[in-house]
PDB file of N, CA and C in Angstrom:
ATOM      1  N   UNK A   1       3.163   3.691 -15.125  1.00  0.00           N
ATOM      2  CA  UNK A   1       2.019   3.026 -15.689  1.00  0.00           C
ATOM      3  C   UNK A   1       1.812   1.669 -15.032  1.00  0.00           C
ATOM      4  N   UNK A   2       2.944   0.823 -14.793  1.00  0.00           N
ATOM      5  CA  UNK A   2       2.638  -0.756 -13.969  1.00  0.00           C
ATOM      6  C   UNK A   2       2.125  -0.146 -12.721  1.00  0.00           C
ATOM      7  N   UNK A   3       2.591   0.708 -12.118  1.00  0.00           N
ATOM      8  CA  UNK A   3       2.037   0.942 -11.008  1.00  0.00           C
ATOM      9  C   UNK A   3       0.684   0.928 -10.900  1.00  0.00           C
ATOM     10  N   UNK A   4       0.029   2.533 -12.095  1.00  0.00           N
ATOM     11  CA  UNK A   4      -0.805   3.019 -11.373  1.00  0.00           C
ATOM     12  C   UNK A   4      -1.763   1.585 -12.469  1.00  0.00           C
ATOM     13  N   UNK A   5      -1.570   0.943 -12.751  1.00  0.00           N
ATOM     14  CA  UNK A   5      -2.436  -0.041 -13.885  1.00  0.00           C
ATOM     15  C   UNK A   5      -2.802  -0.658 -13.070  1.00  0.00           C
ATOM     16  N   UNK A   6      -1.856  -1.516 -12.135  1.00  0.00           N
ATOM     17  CA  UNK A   6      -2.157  -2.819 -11.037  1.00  0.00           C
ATOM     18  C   UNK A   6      -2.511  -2.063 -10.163  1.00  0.00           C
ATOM     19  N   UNK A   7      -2.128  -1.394  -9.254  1.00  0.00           N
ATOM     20  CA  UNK A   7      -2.680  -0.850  -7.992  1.00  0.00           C
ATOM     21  C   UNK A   7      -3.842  -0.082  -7.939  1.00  0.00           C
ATOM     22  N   UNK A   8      -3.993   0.872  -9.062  1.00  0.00           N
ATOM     23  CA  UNK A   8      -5.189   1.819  -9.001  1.00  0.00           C
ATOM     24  C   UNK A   8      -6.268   1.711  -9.738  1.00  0.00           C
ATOM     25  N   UNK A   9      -5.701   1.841 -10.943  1.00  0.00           N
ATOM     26  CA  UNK A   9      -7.099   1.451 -11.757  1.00  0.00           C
ATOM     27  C   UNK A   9      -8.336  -0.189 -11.527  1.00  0.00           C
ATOM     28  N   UNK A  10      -9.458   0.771 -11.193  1.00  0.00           N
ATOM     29  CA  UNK A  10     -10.202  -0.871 -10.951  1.00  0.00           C
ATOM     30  C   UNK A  10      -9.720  -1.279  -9.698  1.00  0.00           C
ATOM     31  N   UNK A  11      -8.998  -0.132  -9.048  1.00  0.00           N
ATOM     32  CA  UNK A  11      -8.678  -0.678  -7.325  1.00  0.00           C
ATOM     33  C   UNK A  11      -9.982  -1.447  -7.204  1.00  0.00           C
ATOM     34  N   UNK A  12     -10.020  -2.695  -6.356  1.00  0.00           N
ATOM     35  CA  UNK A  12     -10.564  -3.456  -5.247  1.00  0.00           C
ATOM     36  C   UNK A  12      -9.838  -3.483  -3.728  1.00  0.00           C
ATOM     37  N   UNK A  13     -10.155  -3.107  -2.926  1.00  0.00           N
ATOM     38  CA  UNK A  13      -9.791  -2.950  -1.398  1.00  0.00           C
ATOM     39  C   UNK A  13      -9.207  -4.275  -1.173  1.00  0.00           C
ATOM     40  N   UNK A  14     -10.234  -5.424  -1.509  1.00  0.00           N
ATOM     41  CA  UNK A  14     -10.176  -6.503  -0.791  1.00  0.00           C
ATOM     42  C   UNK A  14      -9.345  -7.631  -1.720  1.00  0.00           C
ATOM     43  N   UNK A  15      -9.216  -7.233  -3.111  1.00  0.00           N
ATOM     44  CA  UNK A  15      -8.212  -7.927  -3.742  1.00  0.00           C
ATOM     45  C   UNK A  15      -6.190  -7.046  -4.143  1.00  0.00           C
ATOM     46  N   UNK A  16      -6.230  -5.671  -3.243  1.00  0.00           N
ATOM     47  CA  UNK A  16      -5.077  -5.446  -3.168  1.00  0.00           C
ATOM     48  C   UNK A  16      -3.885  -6.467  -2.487  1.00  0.00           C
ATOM     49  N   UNK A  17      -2.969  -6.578  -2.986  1.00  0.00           N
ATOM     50  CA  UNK A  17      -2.007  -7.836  -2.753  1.00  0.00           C
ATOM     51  C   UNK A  17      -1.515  -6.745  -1.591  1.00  0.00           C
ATOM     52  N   UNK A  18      -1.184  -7.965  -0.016  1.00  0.00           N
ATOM     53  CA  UNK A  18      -0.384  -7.262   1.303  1.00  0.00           C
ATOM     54  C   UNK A  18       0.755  -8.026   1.166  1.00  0.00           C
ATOM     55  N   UNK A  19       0.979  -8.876   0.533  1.00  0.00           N
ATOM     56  CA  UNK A  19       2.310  -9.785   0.634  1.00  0.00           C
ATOM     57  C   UNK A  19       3.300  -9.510  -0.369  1.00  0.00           C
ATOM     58  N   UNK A  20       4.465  -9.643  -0.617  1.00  0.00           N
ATOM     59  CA  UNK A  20       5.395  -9.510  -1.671  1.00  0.00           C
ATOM     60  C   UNK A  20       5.196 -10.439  -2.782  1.00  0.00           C
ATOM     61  N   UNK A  21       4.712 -11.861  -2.351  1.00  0.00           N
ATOM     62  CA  UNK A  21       4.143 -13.010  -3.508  1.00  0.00           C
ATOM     63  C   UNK A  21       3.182 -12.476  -3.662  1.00  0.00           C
ATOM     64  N   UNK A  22       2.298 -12.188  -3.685  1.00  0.00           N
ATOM     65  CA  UNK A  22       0.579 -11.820  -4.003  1.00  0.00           C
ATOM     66  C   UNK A  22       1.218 -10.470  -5.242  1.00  0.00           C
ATOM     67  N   UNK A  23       2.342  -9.772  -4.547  1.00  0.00           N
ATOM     68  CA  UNK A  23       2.227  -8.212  -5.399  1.00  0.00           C
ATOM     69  C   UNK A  23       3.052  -9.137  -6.366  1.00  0.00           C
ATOM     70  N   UNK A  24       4.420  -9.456  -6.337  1.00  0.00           N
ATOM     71  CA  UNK A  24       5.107 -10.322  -7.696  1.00  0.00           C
ATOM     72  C   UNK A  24       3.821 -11.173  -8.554  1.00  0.00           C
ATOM     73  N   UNK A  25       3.219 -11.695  -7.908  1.00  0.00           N
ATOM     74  CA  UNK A  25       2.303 -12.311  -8.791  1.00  0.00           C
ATOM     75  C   UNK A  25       1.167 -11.694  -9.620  1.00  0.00           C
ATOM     76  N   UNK A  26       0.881 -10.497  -8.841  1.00  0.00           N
ATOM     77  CA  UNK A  26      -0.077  -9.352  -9.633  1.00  0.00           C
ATOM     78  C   UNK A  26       0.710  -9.055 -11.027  1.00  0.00           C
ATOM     79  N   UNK A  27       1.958  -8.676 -10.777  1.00  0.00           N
ATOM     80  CA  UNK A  27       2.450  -7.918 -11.738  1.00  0.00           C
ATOM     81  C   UNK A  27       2.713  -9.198 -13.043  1.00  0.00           C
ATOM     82  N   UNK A  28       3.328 -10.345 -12.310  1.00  0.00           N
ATOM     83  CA  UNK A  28       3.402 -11.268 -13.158  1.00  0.00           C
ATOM     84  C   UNK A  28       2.222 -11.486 -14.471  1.00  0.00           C
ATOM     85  N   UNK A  29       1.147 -11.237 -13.736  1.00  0.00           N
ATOM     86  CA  UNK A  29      -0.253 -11.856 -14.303  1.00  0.00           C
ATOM     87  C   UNK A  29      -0.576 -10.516 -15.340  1.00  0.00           C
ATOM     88  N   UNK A  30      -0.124  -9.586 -15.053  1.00  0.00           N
ATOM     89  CA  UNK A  30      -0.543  -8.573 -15.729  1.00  0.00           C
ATOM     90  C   UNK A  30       0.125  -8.216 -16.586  1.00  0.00           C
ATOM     91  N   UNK A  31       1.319  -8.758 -17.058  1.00  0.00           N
ATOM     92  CA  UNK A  31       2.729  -8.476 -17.531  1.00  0.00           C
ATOM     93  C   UNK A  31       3.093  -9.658 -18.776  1.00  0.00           C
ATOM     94  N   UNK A  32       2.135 -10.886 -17.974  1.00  0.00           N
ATOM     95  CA  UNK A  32       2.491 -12.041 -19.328  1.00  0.00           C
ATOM     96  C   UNK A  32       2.580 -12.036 -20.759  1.00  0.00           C
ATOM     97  N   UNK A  33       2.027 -10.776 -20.949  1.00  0.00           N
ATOM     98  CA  UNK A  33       1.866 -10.866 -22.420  1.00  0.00           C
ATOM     99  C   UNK A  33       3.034 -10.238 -23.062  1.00  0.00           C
ATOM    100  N   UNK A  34       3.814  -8.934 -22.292  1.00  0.00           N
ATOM    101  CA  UNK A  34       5.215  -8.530 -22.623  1.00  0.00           C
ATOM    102  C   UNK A  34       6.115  -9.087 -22.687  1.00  0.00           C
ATOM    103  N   UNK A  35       6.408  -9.316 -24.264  1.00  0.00           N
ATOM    104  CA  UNK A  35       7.977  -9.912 -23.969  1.00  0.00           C
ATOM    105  C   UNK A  35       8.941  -9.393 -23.308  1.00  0.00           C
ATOM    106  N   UNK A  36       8.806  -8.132 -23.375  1.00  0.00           N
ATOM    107  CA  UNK A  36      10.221  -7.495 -22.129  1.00  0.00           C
ATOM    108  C   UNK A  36      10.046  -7.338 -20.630  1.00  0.00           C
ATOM    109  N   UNK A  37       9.092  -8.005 -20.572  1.00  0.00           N
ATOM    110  CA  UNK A  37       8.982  -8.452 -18.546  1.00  0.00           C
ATOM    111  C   UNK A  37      10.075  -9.295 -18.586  1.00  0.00           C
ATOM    112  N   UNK A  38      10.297  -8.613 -17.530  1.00  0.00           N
ATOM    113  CA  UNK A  38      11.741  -9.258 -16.690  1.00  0.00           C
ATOM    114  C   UNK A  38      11.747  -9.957 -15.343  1.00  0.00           C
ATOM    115  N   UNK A  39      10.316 -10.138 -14.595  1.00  0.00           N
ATOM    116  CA  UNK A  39       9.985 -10.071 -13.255  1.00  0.00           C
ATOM    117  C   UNK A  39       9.796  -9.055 -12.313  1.00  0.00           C
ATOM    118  N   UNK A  40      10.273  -9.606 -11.243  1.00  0.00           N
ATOM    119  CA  UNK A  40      10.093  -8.494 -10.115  1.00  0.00           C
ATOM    120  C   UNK A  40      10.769  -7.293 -10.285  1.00  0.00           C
ATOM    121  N   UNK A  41      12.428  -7.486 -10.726  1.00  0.00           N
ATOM    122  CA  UNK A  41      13.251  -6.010 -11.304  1.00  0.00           C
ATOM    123  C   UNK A  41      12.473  -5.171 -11.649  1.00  0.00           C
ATOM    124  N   UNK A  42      11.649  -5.477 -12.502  1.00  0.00           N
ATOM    125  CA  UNK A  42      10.854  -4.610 -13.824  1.00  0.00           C
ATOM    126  C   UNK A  42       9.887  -3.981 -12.434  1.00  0.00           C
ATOM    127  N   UNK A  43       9.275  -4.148 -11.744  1.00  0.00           N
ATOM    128  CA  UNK A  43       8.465  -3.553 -10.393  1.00  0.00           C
ATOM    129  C   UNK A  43       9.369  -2.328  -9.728  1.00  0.00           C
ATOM    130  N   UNK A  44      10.746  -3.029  -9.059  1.00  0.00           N
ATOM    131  CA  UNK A  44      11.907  -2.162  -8.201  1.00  0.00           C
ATOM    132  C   UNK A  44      12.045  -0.815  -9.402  1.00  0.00           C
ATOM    133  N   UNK A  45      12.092  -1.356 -10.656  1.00  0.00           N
ATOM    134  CA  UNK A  45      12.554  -0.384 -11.908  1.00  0.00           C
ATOM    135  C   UNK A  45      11.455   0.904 -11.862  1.00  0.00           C
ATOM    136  N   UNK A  46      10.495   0.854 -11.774  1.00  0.00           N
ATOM    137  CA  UNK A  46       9.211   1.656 -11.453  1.00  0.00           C
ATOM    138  C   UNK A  46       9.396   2.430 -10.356  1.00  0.00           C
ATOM    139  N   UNK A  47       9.649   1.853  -9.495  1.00  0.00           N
ATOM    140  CA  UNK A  47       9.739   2.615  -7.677  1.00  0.00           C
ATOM    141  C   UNK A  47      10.630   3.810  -8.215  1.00  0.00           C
ATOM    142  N   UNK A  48      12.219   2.910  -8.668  1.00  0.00           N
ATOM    143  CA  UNK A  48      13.417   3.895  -8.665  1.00  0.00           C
ATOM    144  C   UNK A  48      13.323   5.112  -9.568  1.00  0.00           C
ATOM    145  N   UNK A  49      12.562   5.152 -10.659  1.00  0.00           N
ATOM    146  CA  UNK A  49      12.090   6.198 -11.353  1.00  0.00           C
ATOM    147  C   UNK A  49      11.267   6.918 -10.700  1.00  0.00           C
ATOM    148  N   UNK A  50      10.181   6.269  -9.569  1.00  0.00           N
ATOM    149  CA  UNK A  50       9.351   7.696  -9.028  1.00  0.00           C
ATOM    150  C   UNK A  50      10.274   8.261  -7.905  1.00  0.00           C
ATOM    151  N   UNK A  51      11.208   7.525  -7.661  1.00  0.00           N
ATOM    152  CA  UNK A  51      11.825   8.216  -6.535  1.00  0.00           C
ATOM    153  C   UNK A  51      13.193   9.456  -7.298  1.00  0.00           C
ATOM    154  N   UNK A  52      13.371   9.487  -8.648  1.00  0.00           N
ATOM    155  CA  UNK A  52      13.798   9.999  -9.515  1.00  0.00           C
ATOM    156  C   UNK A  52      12.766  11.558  -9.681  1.00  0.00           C
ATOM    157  N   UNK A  53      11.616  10.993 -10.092  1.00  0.00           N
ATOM    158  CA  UNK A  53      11.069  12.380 -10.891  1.00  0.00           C
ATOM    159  C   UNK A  53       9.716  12.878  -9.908  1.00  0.00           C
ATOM    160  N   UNK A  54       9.424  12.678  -8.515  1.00  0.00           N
ATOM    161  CA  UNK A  54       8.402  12.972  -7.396  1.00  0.00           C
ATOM    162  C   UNK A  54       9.734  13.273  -6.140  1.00  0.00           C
ATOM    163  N   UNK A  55       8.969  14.519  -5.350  1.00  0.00           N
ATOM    164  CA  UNK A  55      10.114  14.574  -4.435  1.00  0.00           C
ATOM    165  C   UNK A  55       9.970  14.122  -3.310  1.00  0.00           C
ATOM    166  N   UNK A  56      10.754  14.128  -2.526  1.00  0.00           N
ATOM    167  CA  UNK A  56      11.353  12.576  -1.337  1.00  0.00           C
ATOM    168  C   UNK A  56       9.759  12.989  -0.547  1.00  0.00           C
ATOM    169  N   UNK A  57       9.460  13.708  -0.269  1.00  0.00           N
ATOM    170  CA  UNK A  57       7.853  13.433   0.801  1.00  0.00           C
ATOM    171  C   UNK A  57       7.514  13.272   0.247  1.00  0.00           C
ATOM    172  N   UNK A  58       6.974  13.252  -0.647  1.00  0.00           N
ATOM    173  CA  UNK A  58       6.021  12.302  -1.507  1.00  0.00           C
ATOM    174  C   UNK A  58       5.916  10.674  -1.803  1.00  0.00           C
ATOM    175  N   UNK A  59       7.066  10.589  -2.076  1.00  0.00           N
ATOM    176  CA  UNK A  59       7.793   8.801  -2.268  1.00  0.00           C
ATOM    177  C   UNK A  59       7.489   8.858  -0.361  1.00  0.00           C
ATOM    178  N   UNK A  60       7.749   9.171   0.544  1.00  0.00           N
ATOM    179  CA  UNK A  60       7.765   8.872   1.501  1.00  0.00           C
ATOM    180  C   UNK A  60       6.576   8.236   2.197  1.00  0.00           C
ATOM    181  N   UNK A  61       5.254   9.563   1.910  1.00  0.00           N
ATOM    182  CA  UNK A  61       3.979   9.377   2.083  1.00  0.00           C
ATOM    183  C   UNK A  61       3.605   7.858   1.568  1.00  0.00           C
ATOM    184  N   UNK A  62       3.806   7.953   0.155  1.00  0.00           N
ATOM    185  CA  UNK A  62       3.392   7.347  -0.682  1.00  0.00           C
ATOM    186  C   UNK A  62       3.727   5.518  -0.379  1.00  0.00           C
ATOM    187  N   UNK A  63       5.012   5.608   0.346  1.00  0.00           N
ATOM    188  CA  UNK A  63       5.751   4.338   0.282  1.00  0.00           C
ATOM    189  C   UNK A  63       4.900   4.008   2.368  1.00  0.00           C
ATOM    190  N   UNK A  64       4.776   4.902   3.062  1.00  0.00           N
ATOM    191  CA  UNK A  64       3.717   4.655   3.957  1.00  0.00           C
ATOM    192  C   UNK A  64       2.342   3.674   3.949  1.00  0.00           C
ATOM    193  N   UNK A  65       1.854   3.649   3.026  1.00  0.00           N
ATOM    194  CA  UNK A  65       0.793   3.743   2.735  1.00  0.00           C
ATOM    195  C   UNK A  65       1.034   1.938   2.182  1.00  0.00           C
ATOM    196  N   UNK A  66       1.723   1.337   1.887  1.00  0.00           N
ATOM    197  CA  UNK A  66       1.985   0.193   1.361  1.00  0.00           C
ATOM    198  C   UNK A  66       1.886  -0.757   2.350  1.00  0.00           C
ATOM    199  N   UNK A  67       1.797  -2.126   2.436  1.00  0.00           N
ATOM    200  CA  UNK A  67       2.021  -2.983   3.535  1.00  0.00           C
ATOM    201  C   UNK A  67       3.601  -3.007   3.482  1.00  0.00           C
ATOM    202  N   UNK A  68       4.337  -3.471   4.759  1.00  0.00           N
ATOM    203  CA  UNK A  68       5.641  -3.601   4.631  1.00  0.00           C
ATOM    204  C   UNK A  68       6.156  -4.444   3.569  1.00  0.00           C
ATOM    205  N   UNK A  69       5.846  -5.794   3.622  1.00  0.00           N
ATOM    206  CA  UNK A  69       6.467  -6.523   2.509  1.00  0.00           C
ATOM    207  C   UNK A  69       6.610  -6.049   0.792  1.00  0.00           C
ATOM    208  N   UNK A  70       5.478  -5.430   0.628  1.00  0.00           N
ATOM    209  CA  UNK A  70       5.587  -4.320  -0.767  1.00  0.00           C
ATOM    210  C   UNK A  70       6.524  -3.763  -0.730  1.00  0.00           C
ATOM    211  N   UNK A  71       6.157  -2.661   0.597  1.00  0.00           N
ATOM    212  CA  UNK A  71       7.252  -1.092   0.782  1.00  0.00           C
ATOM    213  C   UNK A  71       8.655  -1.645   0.519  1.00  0.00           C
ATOM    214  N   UNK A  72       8.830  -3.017   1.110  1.00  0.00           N
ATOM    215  CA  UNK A  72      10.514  -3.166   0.988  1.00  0.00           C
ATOM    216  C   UNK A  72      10.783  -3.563  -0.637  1.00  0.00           C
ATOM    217  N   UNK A  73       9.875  -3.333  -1.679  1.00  0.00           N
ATOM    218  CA  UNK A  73      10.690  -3.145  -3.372  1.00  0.00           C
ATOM    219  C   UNK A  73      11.133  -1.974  -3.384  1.00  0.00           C
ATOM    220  N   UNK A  74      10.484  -1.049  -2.708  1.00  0.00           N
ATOM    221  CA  UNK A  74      10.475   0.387  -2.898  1.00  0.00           C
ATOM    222  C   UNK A  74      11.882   1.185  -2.017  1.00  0.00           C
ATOM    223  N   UNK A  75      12.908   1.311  -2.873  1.00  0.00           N
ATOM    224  CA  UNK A  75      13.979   1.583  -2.130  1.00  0.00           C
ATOM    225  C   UNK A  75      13.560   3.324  -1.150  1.00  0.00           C
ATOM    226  N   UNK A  76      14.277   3.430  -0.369  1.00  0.00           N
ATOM    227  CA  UNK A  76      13.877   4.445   0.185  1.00  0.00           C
ATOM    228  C   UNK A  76      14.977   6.056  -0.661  1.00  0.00           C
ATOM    229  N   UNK A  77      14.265   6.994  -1.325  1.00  0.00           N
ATOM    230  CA  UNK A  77      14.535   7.980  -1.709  1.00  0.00           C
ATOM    231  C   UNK A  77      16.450   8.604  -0.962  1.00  0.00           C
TER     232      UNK A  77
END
C-alpha cells in the first residue's frame, strides 16, 4: 500500500522523486500522520515483503524501472 499510494496513485511523471532524499521525503510527508512510521526502514520493510510474496522477475523488472538511488532500498530478491 506505501508503495502503490506514493508512487502510483495520482502518479505525476514530473513530480516522481529520482533521488533517495526526494523518495525518503515523499514517504516522510505522506506518513506524518502515523504514529508507527519509523522512517526510511518502514520503505526497505515494503520492498522485502514484495520480494517475499511476487516472484524474483518480477521484483527484478520492477526494481529496473526505478532510478538507481531508489532501486538501492530495494534489496535484490
Amino acid at each position: 500500500m506505501l508503495v502503490r499510494g506514493i508512487m502510483f496513485e495520482g502518479w505525476q511523471p514530473k513530480l516522481t522523486p529520482q533521488t533517495g532524499l526526494e523518495f525518503e521525503t515523499r514517504i516522510a510527508d505522506a506518513m506524518q500522520e502515523t504514529a508507527e512510521f519509523r522512517g526510511p526502514d518502514d520503505g526497505r520493510y515494503v520492498f522485502d515483503l514484495l520480494n517475499e510474496r511476487i516472484s524474483r522477475g518480477e521484483v527484478e523488472d520492477m526494481r529496473a524501472c526505478l532510478p538507481k538511488e531508489i532501486r538501492a532500498y530495494w534489496a535484490e530478491p
